[in-house]
C-alpha atoms as a PDB file:
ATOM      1  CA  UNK A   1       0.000   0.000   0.000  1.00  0.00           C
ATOM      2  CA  UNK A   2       0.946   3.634  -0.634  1.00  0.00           C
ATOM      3  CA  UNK A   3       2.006   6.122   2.056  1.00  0.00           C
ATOM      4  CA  UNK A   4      -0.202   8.867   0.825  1.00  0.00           C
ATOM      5  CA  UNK A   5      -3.505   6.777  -0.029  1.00  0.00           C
ATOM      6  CA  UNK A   6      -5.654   6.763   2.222  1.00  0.00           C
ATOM      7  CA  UNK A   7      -9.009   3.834   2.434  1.00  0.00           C
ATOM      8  CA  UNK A   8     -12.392   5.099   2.559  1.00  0.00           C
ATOM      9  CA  UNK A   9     -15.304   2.726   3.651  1.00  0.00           C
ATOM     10  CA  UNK A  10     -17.274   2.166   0.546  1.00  0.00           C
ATOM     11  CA  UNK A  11     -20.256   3.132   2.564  1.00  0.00           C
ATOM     12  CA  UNK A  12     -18.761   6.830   2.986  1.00  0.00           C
ATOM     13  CA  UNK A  13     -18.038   6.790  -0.725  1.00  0.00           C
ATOM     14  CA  UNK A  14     -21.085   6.616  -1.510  1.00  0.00           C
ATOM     15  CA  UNK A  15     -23.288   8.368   0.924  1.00  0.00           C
ATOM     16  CA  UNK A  16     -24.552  11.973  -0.994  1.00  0.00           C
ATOM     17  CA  UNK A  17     -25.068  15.038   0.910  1.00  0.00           C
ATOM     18  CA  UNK A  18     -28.580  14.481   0.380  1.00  0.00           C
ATOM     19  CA  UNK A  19     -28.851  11.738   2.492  1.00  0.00           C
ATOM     20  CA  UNK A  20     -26.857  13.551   5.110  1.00  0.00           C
ATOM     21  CA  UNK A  21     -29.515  16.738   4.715  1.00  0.00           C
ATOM     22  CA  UNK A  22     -32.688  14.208   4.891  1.00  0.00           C
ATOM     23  CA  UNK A  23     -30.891  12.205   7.932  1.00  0.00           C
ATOM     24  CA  UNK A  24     -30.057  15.033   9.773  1.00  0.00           C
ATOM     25  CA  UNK A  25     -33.705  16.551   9.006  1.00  0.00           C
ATOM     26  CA  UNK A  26     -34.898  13.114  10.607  1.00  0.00           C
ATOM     27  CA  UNK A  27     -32.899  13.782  13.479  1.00  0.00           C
ATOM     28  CA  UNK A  28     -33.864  16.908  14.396  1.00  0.00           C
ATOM     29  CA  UNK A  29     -37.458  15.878  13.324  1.00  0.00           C
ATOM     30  CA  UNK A  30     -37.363  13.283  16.271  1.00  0.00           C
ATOM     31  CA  UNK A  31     -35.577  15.899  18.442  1.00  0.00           C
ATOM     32  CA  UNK A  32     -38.286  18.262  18.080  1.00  0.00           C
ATOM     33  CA  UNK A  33     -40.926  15.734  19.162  1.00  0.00           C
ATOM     34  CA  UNK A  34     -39.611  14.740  21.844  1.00  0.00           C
ATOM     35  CA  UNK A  35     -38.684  18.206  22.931  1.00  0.00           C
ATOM     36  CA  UNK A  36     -42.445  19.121  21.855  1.00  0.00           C
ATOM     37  CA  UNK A  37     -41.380  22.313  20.344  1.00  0.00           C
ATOM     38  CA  UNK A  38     -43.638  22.530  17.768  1.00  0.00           C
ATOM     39  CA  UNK A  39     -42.704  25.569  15.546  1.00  0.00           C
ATOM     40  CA  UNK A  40     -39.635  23.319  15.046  1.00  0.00           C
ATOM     41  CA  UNK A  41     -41.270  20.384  14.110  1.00  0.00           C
ATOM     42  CA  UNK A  42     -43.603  22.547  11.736  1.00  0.00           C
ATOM     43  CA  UNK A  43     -40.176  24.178   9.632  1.00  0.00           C
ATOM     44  CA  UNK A  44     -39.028  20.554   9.915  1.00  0.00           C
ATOM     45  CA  UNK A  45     -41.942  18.691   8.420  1.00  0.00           C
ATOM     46  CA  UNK A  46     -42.180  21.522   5.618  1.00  0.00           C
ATOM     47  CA  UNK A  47     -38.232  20.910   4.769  1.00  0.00           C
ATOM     48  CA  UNK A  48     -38.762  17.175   4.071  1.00  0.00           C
ATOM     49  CA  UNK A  49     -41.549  17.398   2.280  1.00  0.00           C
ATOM     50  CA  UNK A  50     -40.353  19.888   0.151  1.00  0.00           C
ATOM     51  CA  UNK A  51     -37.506  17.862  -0.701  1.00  0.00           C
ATOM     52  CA  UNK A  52     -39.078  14.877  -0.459  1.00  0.00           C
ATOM     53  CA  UNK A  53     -41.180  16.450  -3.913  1.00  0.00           C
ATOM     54  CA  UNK A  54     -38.075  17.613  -5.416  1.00  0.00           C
ATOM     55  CA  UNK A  55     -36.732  14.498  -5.666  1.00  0.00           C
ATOM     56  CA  UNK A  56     -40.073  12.619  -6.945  1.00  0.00           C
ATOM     57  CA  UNK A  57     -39.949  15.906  -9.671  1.00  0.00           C
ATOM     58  CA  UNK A  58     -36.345  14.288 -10.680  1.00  0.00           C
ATOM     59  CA  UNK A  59     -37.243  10.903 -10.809  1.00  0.00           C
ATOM     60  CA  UNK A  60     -36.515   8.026  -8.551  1.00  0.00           C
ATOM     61  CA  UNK A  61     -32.855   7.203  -9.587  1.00  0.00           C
ATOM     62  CA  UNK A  62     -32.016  10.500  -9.889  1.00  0.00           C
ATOM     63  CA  UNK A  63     -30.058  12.481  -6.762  1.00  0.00           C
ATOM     64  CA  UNK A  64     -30.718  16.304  -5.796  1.00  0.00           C
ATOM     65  CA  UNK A  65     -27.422  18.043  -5.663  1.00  0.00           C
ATOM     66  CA  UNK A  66     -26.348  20.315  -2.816  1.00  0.00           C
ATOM     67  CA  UNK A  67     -27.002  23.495  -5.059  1.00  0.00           C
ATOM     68  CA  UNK A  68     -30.829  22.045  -5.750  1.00  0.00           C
ATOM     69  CA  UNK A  69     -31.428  21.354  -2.192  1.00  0.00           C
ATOM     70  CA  UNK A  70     -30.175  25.000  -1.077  1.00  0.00           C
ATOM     71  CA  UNK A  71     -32.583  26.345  -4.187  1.00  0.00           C
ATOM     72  CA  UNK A  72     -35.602  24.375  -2.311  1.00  0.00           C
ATOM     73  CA  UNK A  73     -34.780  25.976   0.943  1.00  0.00           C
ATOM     74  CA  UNK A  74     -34.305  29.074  -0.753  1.00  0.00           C
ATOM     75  CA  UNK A  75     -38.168  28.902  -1.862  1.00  0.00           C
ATOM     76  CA  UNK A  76     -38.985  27.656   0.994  1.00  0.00           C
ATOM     77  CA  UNK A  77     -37.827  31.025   3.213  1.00  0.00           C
ATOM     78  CA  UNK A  78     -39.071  33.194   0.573  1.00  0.00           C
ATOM     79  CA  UNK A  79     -42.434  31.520   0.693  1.00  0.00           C
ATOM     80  CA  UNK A  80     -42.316  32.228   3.986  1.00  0.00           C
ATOM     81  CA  UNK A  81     -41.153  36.089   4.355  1.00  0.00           C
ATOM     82  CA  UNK A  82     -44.001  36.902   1.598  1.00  0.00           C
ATOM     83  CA  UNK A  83     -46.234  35.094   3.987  1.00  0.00           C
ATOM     84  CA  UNK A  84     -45.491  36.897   7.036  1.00  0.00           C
ATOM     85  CA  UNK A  85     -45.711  40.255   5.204  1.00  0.00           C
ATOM     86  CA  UNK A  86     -48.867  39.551   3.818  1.00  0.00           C
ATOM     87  CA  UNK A  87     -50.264  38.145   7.819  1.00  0.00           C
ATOM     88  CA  UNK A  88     -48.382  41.738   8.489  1.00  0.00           C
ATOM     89  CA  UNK A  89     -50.455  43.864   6.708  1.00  0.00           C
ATOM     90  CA  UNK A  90     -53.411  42.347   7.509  1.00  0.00           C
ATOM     91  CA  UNK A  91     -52.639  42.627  11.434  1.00  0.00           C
ATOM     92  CA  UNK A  92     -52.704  38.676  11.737  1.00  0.00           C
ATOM     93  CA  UNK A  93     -49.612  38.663  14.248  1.00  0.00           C
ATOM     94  CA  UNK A  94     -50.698  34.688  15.252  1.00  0.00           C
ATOM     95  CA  UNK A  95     -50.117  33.633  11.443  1.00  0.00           C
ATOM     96  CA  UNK A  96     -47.215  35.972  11.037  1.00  0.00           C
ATOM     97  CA  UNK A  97     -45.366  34.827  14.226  1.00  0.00           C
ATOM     98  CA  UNK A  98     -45.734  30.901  12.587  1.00  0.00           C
ATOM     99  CA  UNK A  99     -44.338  32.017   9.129  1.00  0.00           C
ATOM    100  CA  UNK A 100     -41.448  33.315  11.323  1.00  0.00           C
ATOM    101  CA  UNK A 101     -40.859  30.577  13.289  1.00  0.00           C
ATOM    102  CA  UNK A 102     -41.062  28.455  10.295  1.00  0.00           C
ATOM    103  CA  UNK A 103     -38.709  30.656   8.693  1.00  0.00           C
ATOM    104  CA  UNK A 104     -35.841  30.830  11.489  1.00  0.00           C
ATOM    105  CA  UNK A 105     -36.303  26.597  11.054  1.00  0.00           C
ATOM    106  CA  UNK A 106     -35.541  26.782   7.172  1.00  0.00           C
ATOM    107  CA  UNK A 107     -32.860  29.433   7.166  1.00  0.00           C
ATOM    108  CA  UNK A 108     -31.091  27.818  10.049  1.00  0.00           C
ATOM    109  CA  UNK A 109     -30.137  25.318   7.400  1.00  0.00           C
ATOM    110  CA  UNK A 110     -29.304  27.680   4.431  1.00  0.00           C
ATOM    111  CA  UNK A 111     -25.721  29.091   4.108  1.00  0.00           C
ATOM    112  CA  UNK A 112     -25.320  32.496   6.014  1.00  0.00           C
ATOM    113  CA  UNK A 113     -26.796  35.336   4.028  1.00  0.00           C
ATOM    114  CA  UNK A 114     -24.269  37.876   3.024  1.00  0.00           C
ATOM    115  CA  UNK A 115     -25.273  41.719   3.927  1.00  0.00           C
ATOM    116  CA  UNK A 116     -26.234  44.323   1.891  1.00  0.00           C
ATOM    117  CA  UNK A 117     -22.835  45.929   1.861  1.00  0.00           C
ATOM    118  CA  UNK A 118     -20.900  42.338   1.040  1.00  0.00           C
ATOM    119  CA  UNK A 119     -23.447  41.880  -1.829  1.00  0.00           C
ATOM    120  CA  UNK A 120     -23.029  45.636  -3.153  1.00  0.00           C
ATOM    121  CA  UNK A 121     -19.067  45.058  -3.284  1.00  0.00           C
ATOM    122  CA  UNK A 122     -19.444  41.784  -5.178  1.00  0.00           C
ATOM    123  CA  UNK A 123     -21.826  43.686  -8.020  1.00  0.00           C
ATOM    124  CA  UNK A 124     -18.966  46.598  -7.971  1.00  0.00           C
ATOM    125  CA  UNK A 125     -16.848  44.152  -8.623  1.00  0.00           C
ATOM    126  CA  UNK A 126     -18.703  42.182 -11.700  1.00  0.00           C
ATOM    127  CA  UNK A 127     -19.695  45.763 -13.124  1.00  0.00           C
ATOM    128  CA  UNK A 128     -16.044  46.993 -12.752  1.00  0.00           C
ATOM    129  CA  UNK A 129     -14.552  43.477 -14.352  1.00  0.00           C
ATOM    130  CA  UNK A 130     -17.426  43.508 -17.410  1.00  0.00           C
ATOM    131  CA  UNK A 131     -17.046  47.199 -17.982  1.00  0.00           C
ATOM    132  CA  UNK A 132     -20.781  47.649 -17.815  1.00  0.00           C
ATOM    133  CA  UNK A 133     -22.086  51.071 -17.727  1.00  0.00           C
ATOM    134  CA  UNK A 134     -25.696  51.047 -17.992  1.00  0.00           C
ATOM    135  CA  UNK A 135     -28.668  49.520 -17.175  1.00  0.00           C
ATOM    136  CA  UNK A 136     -28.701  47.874 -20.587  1.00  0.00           C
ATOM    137  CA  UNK A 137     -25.962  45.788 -18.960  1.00  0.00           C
ATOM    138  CA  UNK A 138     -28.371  44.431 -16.168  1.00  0.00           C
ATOM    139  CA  UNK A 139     -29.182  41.116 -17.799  1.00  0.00           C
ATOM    140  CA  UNK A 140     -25.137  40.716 -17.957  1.00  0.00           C
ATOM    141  CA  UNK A 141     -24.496  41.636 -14.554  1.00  0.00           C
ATOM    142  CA  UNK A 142     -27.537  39.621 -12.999  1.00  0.00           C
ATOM    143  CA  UNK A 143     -26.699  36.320 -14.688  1.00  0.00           C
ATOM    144  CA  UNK A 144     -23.056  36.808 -13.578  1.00  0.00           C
ATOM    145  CA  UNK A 145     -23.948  37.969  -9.877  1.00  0.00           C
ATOM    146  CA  UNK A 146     -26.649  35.372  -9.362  1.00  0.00           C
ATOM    147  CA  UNK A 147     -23.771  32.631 -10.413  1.00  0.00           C
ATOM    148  CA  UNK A 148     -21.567  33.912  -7.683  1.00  0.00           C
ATOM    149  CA  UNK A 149     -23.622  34.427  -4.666  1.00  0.00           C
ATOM    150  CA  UNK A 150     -26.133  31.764  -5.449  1.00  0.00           C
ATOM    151  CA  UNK A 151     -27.633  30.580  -2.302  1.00  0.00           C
ATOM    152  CA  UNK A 152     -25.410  33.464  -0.290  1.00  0.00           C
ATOM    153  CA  UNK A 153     -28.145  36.421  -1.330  1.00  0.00           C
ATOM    154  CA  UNK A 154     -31.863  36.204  -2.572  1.00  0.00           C
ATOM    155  CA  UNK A 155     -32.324  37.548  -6.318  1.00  0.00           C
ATOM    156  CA  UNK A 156     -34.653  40.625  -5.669  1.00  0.00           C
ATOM    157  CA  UNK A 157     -31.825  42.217  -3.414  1.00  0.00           C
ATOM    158  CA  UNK A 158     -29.404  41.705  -5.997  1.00  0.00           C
ATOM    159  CA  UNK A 159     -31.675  43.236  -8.491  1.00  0.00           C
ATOM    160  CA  UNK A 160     -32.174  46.075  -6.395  1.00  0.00           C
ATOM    161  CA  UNK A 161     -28.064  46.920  -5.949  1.00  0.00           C
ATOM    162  CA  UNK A 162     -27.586  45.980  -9.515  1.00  0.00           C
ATOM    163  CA  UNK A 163     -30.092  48.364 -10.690  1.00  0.00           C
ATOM    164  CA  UNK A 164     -29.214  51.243  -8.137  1.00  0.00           C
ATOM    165  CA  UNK A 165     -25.172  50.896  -9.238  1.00  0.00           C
ATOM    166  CA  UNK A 166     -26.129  50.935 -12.909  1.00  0.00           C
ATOM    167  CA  UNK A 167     -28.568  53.613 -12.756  1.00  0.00           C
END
């Protein structure tokens, strides 16, 4: 045997991080009952399921990739903060307070978010590298900066720094 190789149970080599997501989903899933915290369990059971369709959506062989999975959770919290402005402005602060509970659950498993001023330096820095100049570059500069900080910033706040720096 070589020095430098290392052996790696077949079972590792072949477990996706998909099945690490759903088991550790399971996990906390069974945590949460037993802790009966049920805005947990809620944010929880909506995770699986979600992913649970995306994966029926692919077909049964087929595996969702890391990127996929954060995309689902990504829809997932979004669902959720257009919820809990809509229970806002309607003064429904029972529903709003579950969409937010829901949506602390989901994020809690997205990457951190980067802030408005980490995002804004990023789209300097695409606009600066492309030599865009106008917002007839937006298209450009959207497909370039989505790319970059997918799953790291939502799409309407990098529309909204794209469009102000272009203007």
């Amino acid at each position: 045997m070589h020095a430098g190789l290392k052996l790696v149970p077949l079972a590792l080599q072949t477990t996706s991080h998909v099945m690490a997501l759903q088991e550790k989903i399971d996990q906390d899933i069974k945590a949460a009952m037993l802790a009966k915290d049920s805005a947990r369990l809620r944010g929880l059971r909506a995770i699986k399921a979600a992913i649970l369709l995306a994966k029926t959506e692919k077909g049964p062989s087929e595996v969702l990739t890391e990127d996929a999975e954060i995309k689902v959770l990504q829809k997932l919290a979004k669902q959720r903060r257009e919820s809990a402005d809509i229970y806002q402005q309607q003064s429904r602060n029972d529903l709003y307070q579950i969409e937010m509970e829901e949506l602390s659950v989901i994020e809690s498993f997205l990457p951190k978010q980067l802030s408005r001023e980490e995002i804004e330096i990023v789209v300097q820095q695409l606009i600066t590298e492309t030599g865009a100049n106008s917002p007839k570059d937006m298209g450009k500069i959207m497909g370039l900066a989505n790319q970059k900080l997918a799953g790291k910033a939502d799409g309407k706040t990098i529309s909204e720094i794209a469009k102000a720096l272009l203007a």
